[in-house]
Protein backbone atom coordinates (compact mmCIF):
# COMPACT_ATOMS: atom_id res chain seq x y z
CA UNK A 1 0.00 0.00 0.00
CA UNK A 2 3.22 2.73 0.83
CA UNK A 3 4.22 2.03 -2.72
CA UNK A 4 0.96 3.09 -4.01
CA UNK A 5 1.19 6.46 -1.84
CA UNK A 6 2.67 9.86 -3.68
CA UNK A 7 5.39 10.78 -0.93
CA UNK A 8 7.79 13.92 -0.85
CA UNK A 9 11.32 13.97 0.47
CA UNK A 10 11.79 14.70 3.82
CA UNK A 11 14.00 17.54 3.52
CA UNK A 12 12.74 19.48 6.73
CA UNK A 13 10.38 22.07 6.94
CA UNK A 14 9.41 24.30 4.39
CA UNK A 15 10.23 28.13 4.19
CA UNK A 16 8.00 31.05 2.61
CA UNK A 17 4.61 28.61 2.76
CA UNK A 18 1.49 30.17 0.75
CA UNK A 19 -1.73 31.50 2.46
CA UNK A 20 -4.03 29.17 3.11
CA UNK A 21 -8.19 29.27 3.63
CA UNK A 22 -10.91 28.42 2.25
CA UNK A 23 -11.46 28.66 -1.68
CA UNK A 24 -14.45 31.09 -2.87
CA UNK A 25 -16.45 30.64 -5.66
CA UNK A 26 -14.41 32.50 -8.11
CA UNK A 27 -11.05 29.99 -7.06
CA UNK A 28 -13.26 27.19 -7.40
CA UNK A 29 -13.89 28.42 -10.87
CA UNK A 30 -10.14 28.63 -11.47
CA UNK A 31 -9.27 25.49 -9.96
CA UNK A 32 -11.73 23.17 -12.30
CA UNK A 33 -10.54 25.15 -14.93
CA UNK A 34 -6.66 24.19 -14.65
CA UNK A 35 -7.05 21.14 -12.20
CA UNK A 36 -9.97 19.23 -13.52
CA UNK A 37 -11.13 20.10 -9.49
CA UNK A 38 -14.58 18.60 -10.29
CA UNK A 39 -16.19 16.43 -13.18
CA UNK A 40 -18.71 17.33 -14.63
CA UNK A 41 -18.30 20.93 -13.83
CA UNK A 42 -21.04 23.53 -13.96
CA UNK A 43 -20.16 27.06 -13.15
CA UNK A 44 -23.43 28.18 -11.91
CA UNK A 45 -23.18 25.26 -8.75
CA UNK A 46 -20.46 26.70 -7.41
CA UNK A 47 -21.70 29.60 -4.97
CA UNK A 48 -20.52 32.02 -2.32
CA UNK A 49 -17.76 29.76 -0.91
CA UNK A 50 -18.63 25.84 -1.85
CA UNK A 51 -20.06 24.03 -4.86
CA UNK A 52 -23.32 22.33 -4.99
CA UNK A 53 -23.09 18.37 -5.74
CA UNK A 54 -26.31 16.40 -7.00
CA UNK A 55 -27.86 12.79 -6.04
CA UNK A 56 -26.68 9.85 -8.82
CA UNK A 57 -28.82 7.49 -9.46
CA UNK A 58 -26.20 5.30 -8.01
CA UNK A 59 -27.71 4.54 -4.18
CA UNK A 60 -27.52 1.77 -1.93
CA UNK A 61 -29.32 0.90 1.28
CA UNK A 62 -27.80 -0.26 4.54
CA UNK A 63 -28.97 -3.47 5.12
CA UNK A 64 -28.44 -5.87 8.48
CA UNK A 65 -27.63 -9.83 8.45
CA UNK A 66 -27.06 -10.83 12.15
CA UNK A 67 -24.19 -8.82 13.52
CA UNK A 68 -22.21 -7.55 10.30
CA UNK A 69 -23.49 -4.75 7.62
CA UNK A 70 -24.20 -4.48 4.26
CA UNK A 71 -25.05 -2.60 1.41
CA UNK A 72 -27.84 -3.31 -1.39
CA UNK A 73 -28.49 -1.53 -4.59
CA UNK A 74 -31.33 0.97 -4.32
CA UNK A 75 -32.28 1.50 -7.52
CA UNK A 76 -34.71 4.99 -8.15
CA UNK A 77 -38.41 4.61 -8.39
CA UNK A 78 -39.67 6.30 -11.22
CA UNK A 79 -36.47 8.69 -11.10
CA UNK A 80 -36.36 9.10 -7.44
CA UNK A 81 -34.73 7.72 -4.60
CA UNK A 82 -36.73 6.42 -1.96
CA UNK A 83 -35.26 6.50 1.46
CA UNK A 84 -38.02 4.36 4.63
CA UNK A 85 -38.16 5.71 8.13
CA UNK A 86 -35.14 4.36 9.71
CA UNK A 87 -33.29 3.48 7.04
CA UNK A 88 -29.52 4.69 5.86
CA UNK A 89 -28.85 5.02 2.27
CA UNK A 90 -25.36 6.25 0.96
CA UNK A 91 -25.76 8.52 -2.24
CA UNK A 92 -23.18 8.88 -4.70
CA UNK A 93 -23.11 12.21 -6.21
CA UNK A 94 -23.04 12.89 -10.14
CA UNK A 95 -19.72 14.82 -9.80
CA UNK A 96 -16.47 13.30 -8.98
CA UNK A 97 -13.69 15.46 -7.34
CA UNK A 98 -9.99 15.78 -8.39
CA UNK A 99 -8.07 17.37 -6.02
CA UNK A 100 -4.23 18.25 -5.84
CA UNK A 101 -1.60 17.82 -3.03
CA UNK A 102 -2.24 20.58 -1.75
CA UNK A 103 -5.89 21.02 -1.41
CA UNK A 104 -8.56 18.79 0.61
CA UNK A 105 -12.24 19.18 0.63
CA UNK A 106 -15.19 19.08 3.45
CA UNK A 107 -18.37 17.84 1.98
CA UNK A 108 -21.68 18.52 3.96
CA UNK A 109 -25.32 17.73 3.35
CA UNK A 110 -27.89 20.43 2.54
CA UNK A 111 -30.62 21.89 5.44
CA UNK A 112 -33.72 21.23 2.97
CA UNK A 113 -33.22 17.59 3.86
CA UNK A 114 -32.93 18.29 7.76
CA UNK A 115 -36.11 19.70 7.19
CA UNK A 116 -36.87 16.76 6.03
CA UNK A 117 -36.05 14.62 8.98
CA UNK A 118 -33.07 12.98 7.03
CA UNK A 119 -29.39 13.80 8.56
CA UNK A 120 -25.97 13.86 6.43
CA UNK A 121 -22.91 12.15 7.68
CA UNK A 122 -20.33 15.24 6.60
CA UNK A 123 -17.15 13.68 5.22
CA UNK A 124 -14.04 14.68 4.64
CA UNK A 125 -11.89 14.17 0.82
CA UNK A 126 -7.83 14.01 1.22
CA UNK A 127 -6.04 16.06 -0.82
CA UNK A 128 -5.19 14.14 -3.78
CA UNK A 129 -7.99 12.09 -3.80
CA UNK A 130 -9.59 11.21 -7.09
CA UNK A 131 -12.87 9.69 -8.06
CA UNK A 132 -16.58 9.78 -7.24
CA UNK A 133 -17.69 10.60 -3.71
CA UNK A 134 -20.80 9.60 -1.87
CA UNK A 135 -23.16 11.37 1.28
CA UNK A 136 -24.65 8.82 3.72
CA UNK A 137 -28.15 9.93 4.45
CA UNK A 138 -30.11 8.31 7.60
CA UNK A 139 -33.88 9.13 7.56
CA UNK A 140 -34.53 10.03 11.46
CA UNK A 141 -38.38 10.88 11.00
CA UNK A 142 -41.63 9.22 10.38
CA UNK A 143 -42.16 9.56 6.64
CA UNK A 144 -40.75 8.29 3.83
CA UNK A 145 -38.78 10.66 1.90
CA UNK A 146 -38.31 10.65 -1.76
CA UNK A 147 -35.16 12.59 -3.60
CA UNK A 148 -35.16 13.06 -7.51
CA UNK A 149 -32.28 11.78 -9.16
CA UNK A 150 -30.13 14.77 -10.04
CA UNK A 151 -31.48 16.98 -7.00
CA UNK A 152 -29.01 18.83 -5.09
CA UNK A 153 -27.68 16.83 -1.99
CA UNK A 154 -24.79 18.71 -0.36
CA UNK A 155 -22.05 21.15 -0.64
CA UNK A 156 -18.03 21.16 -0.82
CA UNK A 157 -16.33 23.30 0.59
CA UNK A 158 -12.62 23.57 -0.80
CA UNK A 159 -9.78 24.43 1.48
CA UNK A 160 -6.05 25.67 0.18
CA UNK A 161 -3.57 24.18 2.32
CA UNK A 162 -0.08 26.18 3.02
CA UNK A 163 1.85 23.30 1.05
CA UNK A 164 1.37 20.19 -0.49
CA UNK A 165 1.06 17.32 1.80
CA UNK A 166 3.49 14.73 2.88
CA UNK A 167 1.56 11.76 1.73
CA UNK A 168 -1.40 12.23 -0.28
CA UNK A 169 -4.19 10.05 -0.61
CA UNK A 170 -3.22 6.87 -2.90
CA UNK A 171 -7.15 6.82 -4.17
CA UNK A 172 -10.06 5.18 -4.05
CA UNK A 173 -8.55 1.64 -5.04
CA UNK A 174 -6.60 1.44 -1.42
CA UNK A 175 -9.81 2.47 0.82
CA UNK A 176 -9.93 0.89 4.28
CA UNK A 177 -12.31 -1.26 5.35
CA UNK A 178 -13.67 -0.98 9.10
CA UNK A 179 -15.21 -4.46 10.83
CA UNK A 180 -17.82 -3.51 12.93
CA UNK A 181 -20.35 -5.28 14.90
CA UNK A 182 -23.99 -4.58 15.84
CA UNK A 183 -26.56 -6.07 17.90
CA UNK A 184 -27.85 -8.85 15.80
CA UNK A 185 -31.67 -8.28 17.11
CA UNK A 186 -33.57 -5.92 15.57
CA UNK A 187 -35.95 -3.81 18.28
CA UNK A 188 -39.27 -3.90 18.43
CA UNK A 189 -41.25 -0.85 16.79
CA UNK A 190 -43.22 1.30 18.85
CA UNK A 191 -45.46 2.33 16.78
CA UNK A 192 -46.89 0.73 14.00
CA UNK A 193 -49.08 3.16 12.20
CA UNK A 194 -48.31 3.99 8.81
CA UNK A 195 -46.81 7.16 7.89
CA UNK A 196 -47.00 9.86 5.30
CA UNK A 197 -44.67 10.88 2.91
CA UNK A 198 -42.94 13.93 2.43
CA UNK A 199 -41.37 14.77 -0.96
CA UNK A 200 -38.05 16.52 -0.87
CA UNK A 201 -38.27 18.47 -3.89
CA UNK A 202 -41.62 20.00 -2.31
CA UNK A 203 -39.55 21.22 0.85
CA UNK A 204 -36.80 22.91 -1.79
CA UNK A 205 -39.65 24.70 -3.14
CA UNK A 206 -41.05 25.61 0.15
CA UNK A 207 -37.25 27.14 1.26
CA UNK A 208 -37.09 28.67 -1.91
CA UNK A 209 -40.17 30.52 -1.42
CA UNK A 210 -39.15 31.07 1.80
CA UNK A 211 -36.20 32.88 0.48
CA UNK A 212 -37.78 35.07 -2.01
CA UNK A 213 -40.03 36.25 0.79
CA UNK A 214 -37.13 37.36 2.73
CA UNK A 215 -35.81 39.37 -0.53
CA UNK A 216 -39.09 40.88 -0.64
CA UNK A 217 -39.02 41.79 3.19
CA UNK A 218 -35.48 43.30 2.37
CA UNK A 219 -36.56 45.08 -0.46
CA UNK A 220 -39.27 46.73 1.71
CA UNK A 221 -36.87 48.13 4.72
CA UNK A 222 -34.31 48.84 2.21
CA UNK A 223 -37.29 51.30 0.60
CA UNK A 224 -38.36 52.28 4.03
CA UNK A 225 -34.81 53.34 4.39
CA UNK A 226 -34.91 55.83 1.16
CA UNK A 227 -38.52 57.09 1.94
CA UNK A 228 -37.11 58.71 5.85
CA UNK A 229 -33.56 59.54 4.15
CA UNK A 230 -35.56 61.36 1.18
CA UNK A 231 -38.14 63.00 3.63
CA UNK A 232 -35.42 64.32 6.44
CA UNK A 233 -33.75 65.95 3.07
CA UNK A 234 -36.99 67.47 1.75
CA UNK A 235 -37.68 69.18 5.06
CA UNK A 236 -34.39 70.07 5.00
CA UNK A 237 -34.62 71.67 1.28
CA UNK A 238 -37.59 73.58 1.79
CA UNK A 239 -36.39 74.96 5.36
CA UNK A 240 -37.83 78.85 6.01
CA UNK A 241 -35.45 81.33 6.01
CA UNK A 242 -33.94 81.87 9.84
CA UNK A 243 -32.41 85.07 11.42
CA UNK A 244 -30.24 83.28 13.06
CA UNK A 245 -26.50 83.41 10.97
CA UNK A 246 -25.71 79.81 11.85
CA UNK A 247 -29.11 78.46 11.30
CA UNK A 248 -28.63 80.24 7.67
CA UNK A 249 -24.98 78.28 7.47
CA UNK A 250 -26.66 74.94 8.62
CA UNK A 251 -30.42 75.26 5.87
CA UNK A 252 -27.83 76.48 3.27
CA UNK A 253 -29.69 79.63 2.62
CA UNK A 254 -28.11 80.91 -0.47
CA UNK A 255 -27.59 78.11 -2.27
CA UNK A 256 -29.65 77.35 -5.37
CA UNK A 257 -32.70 75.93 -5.29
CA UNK A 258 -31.93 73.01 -7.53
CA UNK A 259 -28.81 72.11 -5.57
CA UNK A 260 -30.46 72.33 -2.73
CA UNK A 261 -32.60 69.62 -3.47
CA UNK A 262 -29.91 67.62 -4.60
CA UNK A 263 -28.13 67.93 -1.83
CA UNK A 264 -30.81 67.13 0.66
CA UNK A 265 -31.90 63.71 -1.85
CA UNK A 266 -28.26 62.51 -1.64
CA UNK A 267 -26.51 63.50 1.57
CA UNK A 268 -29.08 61.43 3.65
CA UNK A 269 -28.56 58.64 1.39
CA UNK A 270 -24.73 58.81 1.87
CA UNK A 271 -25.60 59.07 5.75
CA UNK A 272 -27.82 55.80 5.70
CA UNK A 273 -24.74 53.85 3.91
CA UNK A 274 -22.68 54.44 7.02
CA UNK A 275 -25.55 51.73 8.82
CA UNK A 276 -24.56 48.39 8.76
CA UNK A 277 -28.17 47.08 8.44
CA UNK A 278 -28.44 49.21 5.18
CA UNK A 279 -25.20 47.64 3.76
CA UNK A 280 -25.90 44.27 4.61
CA UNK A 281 -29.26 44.34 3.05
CA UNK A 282 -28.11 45.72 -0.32
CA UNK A 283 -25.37 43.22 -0.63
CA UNK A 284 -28.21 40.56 -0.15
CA UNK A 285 -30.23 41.96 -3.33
CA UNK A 286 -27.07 42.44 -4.83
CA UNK A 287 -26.23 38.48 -4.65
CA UNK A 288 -29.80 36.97 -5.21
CA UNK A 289 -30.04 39.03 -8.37
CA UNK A 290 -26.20 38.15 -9.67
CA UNK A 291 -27.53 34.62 -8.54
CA UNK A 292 -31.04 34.63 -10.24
CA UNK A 293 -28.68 36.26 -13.59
């Protein structure tokens, strides 16, 4: 097996080592792009700082046989994967990851399917690694949930190690195999009643609507924000003539009408930029519609 392994020479530690972090979207676009990072590659999954992977059709179920484990083919019904109350299914996803020496990867599952009762065991990929990669999904609640084949399952997030490693991983070939027990009774339900189903691509669409009602909600305070900014600089514009020399200095008595009102549309404006709430919630309009585009 240390044959198989791509070692460097141990010539001591390493001066002037690079940055490292976590790669955004933009790097991840870069990285495919040179490294072959991840096959098939669509720009458009990769997003804010991790790229969205989809369900294969290539499942199987975690089955029991006394005390030892194993896995059976769950083939899709009618393009969907159909995971029971109870049960554990690993997924592979469509896209298979390609990473270099000095890179390694953290792959997590998506919250639409903790909304749907069903938990993701988050892995980890070695740097060098190559091949497919799979999520194991474990349906905790009472209905039976049903994934479309080709339905987003998880995110990776990419992070840029200071050097290459030592020993990278020798692939998928040279995986170790774990011998575990379990109980070889199975317990006793308690409760028998049949359950419902919930369809996982209806909960996306729920979270997405969910989201585009928070845009909305942002859109409205963000509006809110312009309507007091433009009325404080509209009583400000039309301000009556004072006696008072400062109070002249501070309405601007003198100045043009028309720059008046300019003034008094833009400097609150300018003022309500310096609020982080105001900031935040333009650079969240600003993504969904560079997203949505």
């Amino acid at each position: 097996m240390g044959a198989n392994r791509r070692a460097r020479p141990d010539d001591g530690p390493q001066h002037g080592v690079l940055p490292a972090g976590i790669l955004t979207d933009e790097d991840i676009v870069a990285y495919a792009r040179h490294y072959d990072l991840i096959v098939p590659f669509d720009p458009e999954n990769a997003k804010y700082a991790s790229y969205e992977l989809h369900a294969s059709a290539n499942a199987q179920i975690l089955i029991y046989h006394g005390e030892v484990t194993a896995h059976a083919p769950l083939p899709p019904v009618n393009g969907e994967l159909i995971i029971a109350p109870g049960a554990t299914v690993r997924i592979d996803t469509a896209e298979s990851i390609r990473l270099p020496d000095n890179v390694m990867a953290n792959i997590i599952g998506l919250g639409q399917l903790y909304a749907c009762g069903v938990t993701v065991a988050n892995t980890y990929v070695d740097p060098g690694s190559r091949g497919p990669i799979y999520l194991a999904l474990t349906n905790l609640g009472r209905r039976t949930v049903r994934i479309p084949v080709g339905e987003p399952i998880g995110r990776a997030q990419f992070h840029l190690l200071g050097r290459p490693v030592r020993t990278a991983h020798p692939g998928p070939v040279f995986r170790r195999s774990i011998q575990l027990r379990v109980n070889g009774e199975d317990s006793a339900p308690t409760d028998s009643r049949p359950v419902p189903l919930i369809d996982a691509s209806a909960a996306t669409r729920l979270a997405a609507r969910q989201e585009s009602l928070d845009h909305r909600l942002t859109v409205v305070k963000l509006a809110l924000y312009a309507m007091a900014g433009a009325w404080l600089g509209l009583l400000w514009a039309i301000a009556p003539t004072s006696g008072n020399t400062m109070l002249r200095f501070i309405n601007g008595d003198g100045v043009p009408d028309i720059l008046k009102l300019i003034l008094g549309l833009t400097v609150p404006t300018l003022i309500t930029l310096c609020f982080r709430d105001v900031r935040n919630s333009l650079s969240q309009v600003s993504r969904r519609r560079s997203t949505s585009t």
